[in-house]
N, C-alpha and C. Protein backbone atom coordinates (compact mmCIF):
# COMPACT_ATOMS: atom_id res chain seq x y z
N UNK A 1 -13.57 176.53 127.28
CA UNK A 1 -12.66 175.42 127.39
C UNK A 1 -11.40 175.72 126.60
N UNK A 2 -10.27 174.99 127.38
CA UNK A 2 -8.82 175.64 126.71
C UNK A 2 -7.89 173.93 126.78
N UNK A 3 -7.03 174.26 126.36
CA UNK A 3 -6.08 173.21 126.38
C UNK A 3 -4.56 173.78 126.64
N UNK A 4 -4.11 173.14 127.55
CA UNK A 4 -2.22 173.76 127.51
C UNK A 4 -1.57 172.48 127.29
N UNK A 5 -0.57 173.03 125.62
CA UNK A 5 0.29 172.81 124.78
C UNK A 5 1.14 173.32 124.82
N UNK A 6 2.40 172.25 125.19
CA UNK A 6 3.69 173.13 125.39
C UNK A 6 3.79 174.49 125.95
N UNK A 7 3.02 174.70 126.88
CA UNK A 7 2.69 175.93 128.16
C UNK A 7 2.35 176.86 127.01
N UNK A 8 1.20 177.04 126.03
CA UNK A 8 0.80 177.77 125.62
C UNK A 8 -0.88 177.01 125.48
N UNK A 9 -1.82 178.33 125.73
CA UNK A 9 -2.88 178.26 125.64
C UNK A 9 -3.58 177.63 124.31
N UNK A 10 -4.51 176.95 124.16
CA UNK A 10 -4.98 176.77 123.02
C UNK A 10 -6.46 176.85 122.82
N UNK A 11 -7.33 177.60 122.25
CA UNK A 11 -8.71 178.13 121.90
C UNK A 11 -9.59 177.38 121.34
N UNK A 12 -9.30 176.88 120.29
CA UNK A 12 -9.35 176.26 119.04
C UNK A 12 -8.59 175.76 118.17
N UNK A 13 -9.19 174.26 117.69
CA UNK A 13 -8.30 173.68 116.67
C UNK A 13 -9.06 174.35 115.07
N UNK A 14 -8.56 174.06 114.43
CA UNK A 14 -9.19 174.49 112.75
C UNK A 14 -8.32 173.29 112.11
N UNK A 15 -8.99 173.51 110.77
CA UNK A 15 -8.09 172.34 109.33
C UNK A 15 -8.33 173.90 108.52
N UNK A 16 -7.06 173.67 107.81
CA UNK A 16 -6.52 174.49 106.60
C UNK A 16 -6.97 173.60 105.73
N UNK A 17 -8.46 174.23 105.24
CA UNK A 17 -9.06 173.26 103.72
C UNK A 17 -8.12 173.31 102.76
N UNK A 18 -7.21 174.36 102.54
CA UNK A 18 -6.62 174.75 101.35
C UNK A 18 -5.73 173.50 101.31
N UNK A 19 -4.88 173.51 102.40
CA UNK A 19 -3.69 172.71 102.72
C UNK A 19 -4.33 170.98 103.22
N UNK A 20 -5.13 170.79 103.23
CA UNK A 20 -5.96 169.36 103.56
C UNK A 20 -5.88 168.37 102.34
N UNK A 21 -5.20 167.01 102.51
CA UNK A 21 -5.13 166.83 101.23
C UNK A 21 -6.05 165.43 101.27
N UNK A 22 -7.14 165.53 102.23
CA UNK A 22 -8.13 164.69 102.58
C UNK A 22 -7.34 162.96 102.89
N UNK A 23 -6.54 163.15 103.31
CA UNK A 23 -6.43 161.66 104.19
C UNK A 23 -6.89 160.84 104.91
N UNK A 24 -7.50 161.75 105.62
CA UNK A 24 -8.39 161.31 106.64
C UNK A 24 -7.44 160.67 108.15
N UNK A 25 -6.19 160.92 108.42
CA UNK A 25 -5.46 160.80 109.10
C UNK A 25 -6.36 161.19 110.85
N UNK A 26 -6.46 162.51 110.55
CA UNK A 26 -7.12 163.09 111.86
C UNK A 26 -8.45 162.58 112.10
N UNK A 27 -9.33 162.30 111.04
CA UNK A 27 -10.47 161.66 111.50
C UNK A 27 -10.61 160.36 112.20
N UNK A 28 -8.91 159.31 111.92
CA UNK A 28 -9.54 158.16 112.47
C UNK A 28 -8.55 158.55 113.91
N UNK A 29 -7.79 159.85 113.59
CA UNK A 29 -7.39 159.93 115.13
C UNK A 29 -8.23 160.56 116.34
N UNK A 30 -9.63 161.42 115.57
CA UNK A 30 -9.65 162.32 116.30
C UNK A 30 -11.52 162.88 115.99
N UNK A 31 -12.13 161.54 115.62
CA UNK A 31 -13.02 161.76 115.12
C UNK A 31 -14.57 162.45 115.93
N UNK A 32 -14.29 162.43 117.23
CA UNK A 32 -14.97 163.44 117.91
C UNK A 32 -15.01 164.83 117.50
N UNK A 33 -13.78 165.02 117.12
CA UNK A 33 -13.65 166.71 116.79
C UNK A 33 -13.53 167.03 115.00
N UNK A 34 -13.45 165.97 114.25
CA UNK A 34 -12.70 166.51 113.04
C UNK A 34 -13.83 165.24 112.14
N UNK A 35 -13.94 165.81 110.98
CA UNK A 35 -15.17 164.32 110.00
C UNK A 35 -14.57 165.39 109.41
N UNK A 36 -14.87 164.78 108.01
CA UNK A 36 -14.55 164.49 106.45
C UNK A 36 -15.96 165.27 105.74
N UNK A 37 -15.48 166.32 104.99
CA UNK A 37 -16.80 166.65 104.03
C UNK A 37 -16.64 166.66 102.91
N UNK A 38 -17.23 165.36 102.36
CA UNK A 38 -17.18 164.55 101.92
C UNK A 38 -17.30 165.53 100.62
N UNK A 39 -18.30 166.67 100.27
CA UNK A 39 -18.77 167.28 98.56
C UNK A 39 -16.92 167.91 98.51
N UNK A 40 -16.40 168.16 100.00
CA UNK A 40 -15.24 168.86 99.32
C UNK A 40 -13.54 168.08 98.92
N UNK A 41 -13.92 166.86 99.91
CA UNK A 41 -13.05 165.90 99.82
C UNK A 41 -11.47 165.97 100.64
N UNK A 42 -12.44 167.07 101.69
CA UNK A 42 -10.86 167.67 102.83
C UNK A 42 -11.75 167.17 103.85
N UNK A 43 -11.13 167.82 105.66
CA UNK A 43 -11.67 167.70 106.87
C UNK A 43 -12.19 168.93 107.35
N UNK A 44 -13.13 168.62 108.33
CA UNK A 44 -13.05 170.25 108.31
C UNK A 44 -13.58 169.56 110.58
N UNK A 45 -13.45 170.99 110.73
CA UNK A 45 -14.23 170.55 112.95
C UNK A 45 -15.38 170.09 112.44
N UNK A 46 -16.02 169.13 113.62
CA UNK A 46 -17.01 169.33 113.79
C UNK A 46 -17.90 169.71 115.05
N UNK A 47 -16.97 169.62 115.59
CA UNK A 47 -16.68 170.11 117.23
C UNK A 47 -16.14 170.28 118.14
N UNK A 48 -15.69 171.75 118.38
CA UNK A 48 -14.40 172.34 118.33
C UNK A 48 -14.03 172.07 120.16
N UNK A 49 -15.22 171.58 120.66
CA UNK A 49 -15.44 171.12 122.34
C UNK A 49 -16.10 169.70 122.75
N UNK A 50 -15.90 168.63 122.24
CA UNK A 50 -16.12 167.36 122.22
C UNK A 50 -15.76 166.87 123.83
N UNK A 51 -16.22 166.20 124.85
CA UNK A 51 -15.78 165.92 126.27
C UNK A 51 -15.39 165.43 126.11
N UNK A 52 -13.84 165.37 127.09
CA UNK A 52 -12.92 164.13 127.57
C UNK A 52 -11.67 164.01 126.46
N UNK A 53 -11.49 165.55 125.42
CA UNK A 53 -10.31 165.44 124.46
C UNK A 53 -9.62 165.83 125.20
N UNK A 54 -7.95 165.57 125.58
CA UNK A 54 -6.96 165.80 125.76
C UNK A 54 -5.95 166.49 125.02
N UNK A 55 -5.09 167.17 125.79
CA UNK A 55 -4.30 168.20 125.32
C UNK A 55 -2.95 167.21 124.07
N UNK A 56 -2.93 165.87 125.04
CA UNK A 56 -1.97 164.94 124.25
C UNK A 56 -2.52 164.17 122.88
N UNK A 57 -3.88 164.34 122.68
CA UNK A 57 -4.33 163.81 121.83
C UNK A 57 -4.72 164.56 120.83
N UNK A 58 -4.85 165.86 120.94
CA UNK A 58 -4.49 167.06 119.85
C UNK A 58 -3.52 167.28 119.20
N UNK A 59 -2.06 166.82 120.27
CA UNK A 59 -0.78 167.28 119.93
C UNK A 59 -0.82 165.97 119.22
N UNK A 60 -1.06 164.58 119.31
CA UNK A 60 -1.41 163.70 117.98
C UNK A 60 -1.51 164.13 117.10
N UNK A 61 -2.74 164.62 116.30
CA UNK A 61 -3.25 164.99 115.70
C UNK A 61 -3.00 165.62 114.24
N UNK A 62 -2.41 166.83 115.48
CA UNK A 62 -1.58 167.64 114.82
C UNK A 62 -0.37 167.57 114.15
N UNK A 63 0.72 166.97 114.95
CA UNK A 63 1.40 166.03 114.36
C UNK A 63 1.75 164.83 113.53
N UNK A 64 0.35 164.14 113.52
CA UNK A 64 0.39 163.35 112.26
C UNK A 64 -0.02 163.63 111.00
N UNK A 65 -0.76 164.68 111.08
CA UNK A 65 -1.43 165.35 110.16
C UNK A 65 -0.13 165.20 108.45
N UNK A 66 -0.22 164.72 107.87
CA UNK A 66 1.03 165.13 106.81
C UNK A 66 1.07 166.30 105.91
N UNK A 67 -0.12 167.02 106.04
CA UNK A 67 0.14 168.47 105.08
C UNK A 67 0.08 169.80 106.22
N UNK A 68 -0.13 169.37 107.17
CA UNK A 68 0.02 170.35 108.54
C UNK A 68 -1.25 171.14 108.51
N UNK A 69 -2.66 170.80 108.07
CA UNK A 69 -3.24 171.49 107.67
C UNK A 69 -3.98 171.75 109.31
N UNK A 70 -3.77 170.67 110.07
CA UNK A 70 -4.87 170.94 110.90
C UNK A 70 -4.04 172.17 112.15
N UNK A 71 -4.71 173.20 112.38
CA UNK A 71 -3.94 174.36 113.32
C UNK A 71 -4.64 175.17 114.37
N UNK A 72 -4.01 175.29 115.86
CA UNK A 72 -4.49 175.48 116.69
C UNK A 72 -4.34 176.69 117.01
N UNK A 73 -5.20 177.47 117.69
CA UNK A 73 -5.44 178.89 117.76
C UNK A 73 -5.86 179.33 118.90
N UNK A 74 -4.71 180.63 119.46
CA UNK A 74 -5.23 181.18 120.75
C UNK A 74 -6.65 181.52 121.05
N UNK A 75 -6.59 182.57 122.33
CA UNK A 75 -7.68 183.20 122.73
C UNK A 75 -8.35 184.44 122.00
N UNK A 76 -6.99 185.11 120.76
CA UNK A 76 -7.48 186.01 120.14
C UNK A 76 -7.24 185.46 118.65
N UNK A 77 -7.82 184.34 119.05
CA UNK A 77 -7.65 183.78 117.06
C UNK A 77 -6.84 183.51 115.62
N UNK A 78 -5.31 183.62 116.44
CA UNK A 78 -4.16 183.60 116.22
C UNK A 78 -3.79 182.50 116.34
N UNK A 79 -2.88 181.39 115.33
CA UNK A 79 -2.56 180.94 114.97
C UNK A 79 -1.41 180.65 116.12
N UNK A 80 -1.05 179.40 116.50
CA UNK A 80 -0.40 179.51 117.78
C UNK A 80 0.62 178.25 117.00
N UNK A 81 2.38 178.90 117.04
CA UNK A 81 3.23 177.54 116.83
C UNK A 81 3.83 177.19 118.26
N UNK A 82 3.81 176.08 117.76
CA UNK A 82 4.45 174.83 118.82
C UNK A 82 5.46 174.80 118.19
N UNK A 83 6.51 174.99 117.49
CA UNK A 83 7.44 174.55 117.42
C UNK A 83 8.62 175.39 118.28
């Protein structure tokens, strides 16, 4: 399963624990794919293929995110910008 973002492929989403400053922003956007662990006090996937997510509701996501931590990644595991 893939998603097209701004005519680029997308593989996988991830959260940058480093950069996560545990808001919980993406979880109440996006809580099929993304929960809170909790011993570390960031987000992390929890399922990186949840049915019925949309390509527009990632690009949410991602965008609301305020430390940019959460980041989407091609077919070869590369870090893919949208901007």
């Amino acid at each position: 399963m893939s998603w097209q973002i701004k005519e680029k492929t997308i593989s996988k989403v991830g959260v940058d624990q480093e950069a996560c400053m545990g808001c919980g922003t993406c979880v109440a956007l996006l809580g099929e794919m993304i929960e809170m662990d909790e011993s570390k006090g960031v987000a992390r996937v929890k399922s990186n293929f949840p049915p019925n997510i949309s390509a527009d509701k990632i690009l949410e996501v991602v965008n609301a995110c305020p430390s940019g931590a959460i980041k989407l990644y091609d077919e070869n595991g590369q870090v893919v910008d949208l901007s």
